[in-house]
PDB file of N, CA and C in Angstrom:
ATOM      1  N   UNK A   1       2.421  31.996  -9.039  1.00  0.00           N
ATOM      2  CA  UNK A   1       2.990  30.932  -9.831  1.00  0.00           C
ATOM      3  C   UNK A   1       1.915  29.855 -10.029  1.00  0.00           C
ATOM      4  N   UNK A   2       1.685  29.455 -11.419  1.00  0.00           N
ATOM      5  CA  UNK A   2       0.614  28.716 -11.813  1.00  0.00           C
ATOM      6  C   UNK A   2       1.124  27.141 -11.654  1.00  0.00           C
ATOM      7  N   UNK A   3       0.866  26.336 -10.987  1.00  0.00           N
ATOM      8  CA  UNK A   3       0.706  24.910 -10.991  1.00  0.00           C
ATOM      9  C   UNK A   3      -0.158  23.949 -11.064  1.00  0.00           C
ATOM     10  N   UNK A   4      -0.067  22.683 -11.933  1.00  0.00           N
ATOM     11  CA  UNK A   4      -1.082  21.944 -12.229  1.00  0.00           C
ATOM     12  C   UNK A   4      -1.422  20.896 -11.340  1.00  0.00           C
ATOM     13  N   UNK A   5      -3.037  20.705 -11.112  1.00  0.00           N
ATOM     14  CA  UNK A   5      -3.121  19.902 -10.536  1.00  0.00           C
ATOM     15  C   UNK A   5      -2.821  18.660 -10.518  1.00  0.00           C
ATOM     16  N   UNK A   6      -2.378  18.193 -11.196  1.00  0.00           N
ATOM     17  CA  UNK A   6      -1.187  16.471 -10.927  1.00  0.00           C
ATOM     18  C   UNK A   6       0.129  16.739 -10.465  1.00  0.00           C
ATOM     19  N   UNK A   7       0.507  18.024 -10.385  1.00  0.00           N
ATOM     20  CA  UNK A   7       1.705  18.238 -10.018  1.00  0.00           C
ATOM     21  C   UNK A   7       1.538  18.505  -8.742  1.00  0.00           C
ATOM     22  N   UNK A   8       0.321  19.030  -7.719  1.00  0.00           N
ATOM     23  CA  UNK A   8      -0.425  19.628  -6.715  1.00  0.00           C
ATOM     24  C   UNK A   8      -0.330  17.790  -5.921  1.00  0.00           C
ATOM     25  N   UNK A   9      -0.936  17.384  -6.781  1.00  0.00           N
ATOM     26  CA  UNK A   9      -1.088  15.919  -5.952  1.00  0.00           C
ATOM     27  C   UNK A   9       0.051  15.070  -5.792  1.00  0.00           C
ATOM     28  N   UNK A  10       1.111  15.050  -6.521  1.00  0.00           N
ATOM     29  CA  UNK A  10       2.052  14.611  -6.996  1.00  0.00           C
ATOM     30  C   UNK A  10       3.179  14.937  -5.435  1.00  0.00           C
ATOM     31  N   UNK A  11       2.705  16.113  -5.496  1.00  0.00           N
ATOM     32  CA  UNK A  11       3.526  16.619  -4.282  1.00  0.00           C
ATOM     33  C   UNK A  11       3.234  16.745  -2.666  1.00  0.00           C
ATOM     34  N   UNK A  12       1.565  16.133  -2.803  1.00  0.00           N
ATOM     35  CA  UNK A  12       1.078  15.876  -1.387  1.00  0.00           C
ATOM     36  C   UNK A  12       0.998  14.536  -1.133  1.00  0.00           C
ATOM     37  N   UNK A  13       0.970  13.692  -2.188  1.00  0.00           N
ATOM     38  CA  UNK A  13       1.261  12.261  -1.844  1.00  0.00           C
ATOM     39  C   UNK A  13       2.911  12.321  -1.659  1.00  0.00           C
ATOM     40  N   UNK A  14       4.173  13.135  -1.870  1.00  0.00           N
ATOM     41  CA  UNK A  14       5.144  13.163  -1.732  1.00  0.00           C
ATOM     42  C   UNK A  14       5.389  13.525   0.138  1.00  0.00           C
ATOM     43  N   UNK A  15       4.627  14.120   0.367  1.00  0.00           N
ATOM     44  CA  UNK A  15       4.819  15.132   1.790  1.00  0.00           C
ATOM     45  C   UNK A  15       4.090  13.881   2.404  1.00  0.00           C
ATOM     46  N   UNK A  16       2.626  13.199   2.032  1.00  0.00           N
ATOM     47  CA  UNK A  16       2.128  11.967   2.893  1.00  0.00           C
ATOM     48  C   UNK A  16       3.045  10.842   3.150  1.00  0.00           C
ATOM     49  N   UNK A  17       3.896  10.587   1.993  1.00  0.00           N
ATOM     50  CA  UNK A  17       4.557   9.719   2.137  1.00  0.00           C
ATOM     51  C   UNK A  17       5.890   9.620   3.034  1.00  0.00           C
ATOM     52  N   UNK A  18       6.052  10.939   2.919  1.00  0.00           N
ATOM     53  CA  UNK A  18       7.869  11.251   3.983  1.00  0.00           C
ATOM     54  C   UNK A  18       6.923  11.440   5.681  1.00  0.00           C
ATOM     55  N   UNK A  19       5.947  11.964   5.913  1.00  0.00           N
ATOM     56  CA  UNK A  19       5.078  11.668   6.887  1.00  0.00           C
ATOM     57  C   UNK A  19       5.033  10.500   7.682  1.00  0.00           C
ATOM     58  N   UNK A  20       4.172   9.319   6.633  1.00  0.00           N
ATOM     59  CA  UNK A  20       4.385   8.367   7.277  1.00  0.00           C
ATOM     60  C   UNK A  20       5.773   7.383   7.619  1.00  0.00           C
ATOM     61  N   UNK A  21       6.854   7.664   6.316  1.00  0.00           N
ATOM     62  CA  UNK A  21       8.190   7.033   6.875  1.00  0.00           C
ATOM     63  C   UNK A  21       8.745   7.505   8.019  1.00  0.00           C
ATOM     64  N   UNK A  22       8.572   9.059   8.173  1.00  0.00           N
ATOM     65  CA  UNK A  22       9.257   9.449   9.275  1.00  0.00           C
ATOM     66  C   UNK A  22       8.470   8.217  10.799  1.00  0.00           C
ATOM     67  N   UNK A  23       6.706   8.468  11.076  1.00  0.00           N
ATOM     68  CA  UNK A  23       6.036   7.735  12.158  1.00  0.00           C
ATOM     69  C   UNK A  23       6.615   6.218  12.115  1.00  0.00           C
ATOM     70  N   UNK A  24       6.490   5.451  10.731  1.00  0.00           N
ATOM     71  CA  UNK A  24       7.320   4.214  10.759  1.00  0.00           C
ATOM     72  C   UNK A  24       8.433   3.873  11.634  1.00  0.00           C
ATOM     73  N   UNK A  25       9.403   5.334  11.166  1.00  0.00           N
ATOM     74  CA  UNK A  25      10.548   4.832  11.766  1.00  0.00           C
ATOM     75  C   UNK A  25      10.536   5.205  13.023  1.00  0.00           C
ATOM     76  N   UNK A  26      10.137   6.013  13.405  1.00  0.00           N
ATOM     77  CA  UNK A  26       9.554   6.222  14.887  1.00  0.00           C
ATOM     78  C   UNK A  26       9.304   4.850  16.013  1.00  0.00           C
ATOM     79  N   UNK A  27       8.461   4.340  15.031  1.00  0.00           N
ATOM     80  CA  UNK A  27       7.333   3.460  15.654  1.00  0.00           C
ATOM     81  C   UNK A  27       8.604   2.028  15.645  1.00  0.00           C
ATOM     82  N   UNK A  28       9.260   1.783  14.558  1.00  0.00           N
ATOM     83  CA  UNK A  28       9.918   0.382  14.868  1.00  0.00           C
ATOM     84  C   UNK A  28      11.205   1.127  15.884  1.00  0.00           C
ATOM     85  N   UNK A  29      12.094   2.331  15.970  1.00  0.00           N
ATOM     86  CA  UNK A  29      12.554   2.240  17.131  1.00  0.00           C
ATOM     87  C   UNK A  29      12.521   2.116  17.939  1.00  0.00           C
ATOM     88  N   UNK A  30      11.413   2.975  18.058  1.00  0.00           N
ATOM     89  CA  UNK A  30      10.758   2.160  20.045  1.00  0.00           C
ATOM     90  C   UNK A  30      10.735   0.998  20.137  1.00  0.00           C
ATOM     91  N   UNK A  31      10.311   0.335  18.901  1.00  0.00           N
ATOM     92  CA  UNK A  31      10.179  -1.198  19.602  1.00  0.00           C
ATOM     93  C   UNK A  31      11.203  -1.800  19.545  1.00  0.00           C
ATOM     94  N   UNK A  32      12.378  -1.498  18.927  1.00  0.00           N
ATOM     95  CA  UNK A  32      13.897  -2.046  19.084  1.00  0.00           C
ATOM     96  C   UNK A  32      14.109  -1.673  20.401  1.00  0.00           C
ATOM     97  N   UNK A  33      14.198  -0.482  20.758  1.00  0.00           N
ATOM     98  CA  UNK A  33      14.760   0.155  22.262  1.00  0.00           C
ATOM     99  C   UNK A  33      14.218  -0.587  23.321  1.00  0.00           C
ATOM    100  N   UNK A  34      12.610  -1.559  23.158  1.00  0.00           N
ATOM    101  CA  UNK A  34      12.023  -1.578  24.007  1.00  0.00           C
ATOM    102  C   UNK A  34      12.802  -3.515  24.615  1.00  0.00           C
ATOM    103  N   UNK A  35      13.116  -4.130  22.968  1.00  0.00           N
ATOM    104  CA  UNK A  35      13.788  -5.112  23.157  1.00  0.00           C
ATOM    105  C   UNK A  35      15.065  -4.923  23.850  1.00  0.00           C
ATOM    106  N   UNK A  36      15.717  -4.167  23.492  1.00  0.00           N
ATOM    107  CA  UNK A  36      17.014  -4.435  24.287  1.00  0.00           C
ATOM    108  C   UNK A  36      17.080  -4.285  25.796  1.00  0.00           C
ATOM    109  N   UNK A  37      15.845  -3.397  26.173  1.00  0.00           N
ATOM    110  CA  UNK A  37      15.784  -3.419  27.665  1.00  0.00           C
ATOM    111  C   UNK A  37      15.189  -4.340  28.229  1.00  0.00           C
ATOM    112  N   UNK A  38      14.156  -4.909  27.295  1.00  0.00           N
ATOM    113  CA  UNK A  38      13.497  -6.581  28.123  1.00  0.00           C
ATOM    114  C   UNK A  38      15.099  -7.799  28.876  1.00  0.00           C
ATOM    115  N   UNK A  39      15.686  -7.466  27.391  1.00  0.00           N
ATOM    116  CA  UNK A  39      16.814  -8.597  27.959  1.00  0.00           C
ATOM    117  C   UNK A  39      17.420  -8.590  29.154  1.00  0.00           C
ATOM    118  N   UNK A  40      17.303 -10.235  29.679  1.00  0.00           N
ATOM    119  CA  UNK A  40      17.982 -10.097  31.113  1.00  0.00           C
ATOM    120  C   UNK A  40      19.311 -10.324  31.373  1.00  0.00           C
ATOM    121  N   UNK A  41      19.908 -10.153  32.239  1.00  0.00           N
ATOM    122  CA  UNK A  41      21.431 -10.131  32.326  1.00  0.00           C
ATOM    123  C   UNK A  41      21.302 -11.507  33.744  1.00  0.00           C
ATOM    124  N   UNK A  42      21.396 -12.462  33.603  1.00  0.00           N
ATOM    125  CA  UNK A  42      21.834 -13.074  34.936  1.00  0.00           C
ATOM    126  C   UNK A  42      23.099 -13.760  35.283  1.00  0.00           C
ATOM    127  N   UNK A  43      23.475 -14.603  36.380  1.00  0.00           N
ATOM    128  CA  UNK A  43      23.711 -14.350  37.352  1.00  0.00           C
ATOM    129  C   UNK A  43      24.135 -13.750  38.145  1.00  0.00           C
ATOM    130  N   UNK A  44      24.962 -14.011  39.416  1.00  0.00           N
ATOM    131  CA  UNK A  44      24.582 -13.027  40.374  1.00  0.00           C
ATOM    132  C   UNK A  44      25.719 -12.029  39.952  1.00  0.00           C
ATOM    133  N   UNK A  45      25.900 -10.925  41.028  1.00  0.00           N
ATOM    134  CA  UNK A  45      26.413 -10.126  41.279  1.00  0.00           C
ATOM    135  C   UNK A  45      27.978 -10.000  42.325  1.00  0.00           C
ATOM    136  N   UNK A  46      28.986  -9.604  41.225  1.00  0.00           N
ATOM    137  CA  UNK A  46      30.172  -9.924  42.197  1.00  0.00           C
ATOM    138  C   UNK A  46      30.153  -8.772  43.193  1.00  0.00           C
ATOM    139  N   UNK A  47      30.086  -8.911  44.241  1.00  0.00           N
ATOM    140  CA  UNK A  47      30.780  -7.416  45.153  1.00  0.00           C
ATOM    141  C   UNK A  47      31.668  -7.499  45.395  1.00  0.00           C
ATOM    142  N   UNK A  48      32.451  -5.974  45.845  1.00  0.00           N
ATOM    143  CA  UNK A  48      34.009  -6.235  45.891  1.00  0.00           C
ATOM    144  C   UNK A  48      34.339  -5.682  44.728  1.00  0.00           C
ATOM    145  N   UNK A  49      36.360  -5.478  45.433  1.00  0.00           N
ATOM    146  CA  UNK A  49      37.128  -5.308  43.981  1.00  0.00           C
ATOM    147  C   UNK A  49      37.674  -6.594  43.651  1.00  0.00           C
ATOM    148  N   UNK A  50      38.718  -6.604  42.631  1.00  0.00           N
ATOM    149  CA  UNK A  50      39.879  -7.413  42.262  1.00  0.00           C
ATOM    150  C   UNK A  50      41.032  -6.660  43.053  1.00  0.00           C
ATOM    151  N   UNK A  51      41.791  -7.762  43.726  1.00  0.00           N
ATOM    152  CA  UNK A  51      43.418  -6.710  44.090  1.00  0.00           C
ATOM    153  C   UNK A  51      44.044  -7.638  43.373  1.00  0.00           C
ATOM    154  N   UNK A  52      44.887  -7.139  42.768  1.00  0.00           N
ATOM    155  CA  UNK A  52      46.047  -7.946  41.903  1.00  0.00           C
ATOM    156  C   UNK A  52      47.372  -7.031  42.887  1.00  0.00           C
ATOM    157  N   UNK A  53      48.253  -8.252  43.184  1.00  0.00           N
ATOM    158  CA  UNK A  53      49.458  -8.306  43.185  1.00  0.00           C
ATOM    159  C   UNK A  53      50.417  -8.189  42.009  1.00  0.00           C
ATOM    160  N   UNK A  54      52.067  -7.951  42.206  1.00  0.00           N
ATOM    161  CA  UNK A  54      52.706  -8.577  41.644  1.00  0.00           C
ATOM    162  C   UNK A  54      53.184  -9.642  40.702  1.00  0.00           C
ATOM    163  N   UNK A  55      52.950 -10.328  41.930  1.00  0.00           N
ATOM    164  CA  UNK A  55      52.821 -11.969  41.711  1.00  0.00           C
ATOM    165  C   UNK A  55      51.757 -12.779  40.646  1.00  0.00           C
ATOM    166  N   UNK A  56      50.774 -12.039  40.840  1.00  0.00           N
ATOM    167  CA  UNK A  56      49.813 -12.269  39.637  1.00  0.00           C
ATOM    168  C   UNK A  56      49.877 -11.710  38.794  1.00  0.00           C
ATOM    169  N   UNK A  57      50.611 -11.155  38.087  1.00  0.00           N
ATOM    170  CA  UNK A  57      50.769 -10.584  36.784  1.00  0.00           C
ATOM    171  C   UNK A  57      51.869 -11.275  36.222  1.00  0.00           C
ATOM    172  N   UNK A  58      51.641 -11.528  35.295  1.00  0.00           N
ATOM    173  CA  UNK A  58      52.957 -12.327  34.048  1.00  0.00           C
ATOM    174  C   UNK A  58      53.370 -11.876  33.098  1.00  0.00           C
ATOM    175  N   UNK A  59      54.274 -11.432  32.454  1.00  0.00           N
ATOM    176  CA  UNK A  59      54.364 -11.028  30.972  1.00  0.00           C
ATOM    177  C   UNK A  59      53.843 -12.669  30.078  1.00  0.00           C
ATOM    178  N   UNK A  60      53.027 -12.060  28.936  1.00  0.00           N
ATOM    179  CA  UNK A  60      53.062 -13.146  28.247  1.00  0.00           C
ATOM    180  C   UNK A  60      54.439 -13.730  27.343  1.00  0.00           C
ATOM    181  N   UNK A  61      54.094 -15.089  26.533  1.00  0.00           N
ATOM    182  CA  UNK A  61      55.690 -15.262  25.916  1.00  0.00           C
ATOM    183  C   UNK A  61      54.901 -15.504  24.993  1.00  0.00           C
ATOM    184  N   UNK A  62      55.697 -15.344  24.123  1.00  0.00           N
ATOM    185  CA  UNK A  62      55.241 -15.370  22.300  1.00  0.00           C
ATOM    186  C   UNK A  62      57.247 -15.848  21.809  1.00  0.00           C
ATOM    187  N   UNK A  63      56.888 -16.026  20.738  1.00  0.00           N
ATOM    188  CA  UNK A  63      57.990 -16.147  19.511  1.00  0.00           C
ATOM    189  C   UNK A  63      57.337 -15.201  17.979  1.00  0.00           C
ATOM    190  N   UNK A  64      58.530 -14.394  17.738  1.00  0.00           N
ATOM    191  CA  UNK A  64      58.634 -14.233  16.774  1.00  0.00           C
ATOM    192  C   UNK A  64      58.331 -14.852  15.414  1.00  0.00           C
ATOM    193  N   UNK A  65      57.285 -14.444  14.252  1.00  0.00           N
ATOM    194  CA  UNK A  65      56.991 -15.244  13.234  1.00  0.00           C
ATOM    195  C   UNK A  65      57.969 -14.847  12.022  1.00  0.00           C
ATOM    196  N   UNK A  66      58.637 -15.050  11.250  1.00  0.00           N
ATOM    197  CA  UNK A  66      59.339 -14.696  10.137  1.00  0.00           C
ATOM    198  C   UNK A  66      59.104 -14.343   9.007  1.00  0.00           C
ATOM    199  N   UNK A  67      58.685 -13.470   8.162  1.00  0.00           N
ATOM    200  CA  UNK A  67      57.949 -12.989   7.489  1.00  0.00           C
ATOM    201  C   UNK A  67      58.555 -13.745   6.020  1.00  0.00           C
ATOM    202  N   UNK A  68      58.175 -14.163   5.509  1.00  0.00           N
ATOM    203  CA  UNK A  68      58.612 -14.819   4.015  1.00  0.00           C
ATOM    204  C   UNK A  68      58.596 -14.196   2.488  1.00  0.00           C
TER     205      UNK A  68
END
């Protein structure tokens, strides 16, 4: 199959170009991934559970709104 050379180039600057978007996007994920793990989480640390009782639990109260 005969093809012309602008069509030859046409299609390796096409393949260079999906090349480098693919490394791009490569390259700025890592550096997203790398931010979210810098971030720090502080203060301290609770140990322990929660025990909830009874007694500490409430139903909430609301009223009914009336639809118009």
């Amino acid at each position: 199959m005969y093809q012309e050379k602008g069509s030859q180039a046409m299609f390796l600057r096409f393949i260079l170009l999906v090349i480098i978007g693919y490394f791009g996007y490569r390259f700025l994920k890592s550096i997203i991934k790398n931010e979210i793990r810098k971030s720090e989480i502080k203060g301290r640390q609770k140990n322990g559970s929660i025990n909830f009782n009874n007694e500490d639990i409430e139903d909430a109260k609301y009223e009914d709104i009336d639809e118009e």
